[in-house]
C-alpha atoms as a PDB file:
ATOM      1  CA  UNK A   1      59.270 -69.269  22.662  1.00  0.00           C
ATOM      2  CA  UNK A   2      59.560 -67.387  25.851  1.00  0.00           C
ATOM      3  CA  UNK A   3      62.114 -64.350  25.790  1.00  0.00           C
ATOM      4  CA  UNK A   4      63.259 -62.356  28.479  1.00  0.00           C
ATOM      5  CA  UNK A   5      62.599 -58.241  28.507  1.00  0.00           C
ATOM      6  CA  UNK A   6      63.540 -55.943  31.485  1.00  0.00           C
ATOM      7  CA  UNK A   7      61.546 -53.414  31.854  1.00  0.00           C
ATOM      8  CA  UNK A   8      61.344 -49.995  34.242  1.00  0.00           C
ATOM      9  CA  UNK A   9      58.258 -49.088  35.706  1.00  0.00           C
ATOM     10  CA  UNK A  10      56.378 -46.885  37.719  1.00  0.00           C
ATOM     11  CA  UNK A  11      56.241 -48.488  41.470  1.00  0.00           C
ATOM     12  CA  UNK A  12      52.780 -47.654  41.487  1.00  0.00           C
ATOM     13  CA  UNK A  13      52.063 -49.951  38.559  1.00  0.00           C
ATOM     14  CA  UNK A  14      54.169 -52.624  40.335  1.00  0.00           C
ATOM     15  CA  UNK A  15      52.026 -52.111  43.187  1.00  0.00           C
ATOM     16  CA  UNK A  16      49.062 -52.824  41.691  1.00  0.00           C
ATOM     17  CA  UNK A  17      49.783 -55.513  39.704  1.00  0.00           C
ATOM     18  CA  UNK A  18      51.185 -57.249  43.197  1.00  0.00           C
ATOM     19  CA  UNK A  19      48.284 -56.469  44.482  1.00  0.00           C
ATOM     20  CA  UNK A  20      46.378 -58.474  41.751  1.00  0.00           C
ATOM     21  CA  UNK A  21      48.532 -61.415  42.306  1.00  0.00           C
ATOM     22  CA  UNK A  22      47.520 -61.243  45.999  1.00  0.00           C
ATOM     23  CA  UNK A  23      43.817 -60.744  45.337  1.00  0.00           C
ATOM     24  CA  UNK A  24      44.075 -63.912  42.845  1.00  0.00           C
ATOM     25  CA  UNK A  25      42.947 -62.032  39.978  1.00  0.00           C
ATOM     26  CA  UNK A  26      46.117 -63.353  38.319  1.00  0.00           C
ATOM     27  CA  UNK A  27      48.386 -66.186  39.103  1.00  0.00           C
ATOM     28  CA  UNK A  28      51.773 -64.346  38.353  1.00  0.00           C
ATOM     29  CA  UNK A  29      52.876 -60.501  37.528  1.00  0.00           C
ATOM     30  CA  UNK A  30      53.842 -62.443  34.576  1.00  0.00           C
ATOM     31  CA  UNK A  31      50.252 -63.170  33.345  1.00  0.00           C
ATOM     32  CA  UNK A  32      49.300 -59.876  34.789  1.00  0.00           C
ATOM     33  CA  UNK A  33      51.708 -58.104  32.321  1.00  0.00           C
ATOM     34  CA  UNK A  34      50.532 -60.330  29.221  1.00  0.00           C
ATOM     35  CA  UNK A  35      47.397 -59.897  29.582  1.00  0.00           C
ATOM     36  CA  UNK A  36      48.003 -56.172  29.897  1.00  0.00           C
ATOM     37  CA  UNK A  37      49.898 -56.250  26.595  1.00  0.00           C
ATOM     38  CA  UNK A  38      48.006 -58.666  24.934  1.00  0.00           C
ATOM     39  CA  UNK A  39      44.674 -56.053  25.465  1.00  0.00           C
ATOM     40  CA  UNK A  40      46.843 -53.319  24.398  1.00  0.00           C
ATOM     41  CA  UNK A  41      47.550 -54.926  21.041  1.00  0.00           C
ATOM     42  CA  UNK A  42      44.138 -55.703  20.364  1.00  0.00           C
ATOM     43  CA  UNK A  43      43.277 -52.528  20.915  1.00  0.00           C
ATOM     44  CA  UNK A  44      45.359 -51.110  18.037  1.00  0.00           C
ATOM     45  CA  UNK A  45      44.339 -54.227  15.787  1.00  0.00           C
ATOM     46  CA  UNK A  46      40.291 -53.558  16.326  1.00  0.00           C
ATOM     47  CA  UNK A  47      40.245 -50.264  13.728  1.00  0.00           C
ATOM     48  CA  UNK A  48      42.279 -52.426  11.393  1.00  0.00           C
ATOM     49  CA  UNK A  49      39.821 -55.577  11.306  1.00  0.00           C
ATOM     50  CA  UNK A  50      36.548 -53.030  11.470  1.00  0.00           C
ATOM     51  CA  UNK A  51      38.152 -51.395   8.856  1.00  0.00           C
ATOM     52  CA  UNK A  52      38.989 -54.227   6.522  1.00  0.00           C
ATOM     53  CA  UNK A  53      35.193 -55.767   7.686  1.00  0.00           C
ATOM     54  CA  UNK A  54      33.886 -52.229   6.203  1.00  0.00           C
ATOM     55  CA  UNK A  55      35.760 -53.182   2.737  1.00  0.00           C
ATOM     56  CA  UNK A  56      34.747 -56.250   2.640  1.00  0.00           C
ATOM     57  CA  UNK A  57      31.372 -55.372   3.479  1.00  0.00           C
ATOM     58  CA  UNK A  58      31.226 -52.801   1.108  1.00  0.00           C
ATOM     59  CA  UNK A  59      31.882 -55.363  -2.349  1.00  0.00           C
ATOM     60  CA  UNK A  60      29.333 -57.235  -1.105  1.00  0.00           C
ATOM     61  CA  UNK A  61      25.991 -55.174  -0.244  1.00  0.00           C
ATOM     62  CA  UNK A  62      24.815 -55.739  -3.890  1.00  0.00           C
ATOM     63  CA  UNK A  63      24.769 -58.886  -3.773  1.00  0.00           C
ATOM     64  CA  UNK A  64      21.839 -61.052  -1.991  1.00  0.00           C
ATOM     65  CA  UNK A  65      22.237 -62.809   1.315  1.00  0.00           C
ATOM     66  CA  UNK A  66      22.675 -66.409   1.942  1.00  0.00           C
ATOM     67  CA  UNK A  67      19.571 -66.594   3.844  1.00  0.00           C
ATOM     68  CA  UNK A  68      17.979 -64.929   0.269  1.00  0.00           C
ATOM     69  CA  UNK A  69      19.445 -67.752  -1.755  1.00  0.00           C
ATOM     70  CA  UNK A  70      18.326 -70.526   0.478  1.00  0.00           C
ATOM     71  CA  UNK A  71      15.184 -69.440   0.376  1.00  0.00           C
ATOM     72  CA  UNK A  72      14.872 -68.913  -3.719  1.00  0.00           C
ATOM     73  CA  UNK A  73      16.684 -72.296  -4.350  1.00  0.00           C
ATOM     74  CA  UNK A  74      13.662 -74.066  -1.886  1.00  0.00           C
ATOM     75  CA  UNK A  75      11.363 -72.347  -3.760  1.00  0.00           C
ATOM     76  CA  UNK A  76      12.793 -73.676  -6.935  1.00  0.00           C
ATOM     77  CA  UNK A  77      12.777 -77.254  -5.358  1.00  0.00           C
ATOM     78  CA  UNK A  78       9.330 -76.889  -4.365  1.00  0.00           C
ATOM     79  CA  UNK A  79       8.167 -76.060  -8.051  1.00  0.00           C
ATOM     80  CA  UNK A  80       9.768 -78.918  -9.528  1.00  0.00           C
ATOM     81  CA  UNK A  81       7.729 -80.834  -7.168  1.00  0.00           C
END
């Protein structure tokens, strides 16, 4: 769903965004100002993942990798041969 939102800016932003449009960076001041937002939110959402990664991270160093268990359980396989 698309919704409408006017917004005041600085000319100088609106000037530079234009000038994306002409320079083809972007196809609309539309995308432009997406985009712009879209970064913005991500930027406030990276601490939040690298901080839940950290949590996760930190349950887990005990416990062996998967790369660890494939290797034990071929080892098994191969003494049973």
């Amino acid at each position: 769903m698309v919704v409408q939102v006017n917004v005041k800016l600085d000319e100088r932003i609106l000037r530079e965004v234009e000038e994306l449009v002409e320079k083809g960076r972007v196809r609309t001041k539309r995308e432009a100002f997406e985009k712009a937002l879209l970064l913005l939110l991500k930027s406030y959402k990276s601490p939040e993942l690298a901080e839940r990664i950290d949590s996760v991270r930190k349950g887990t160093e005990r416990m062996r990798g998967a790369t660890e268990a494939v290797v034990e359980a071929h080892e098994e396989e191969d003494e049973q041969l």
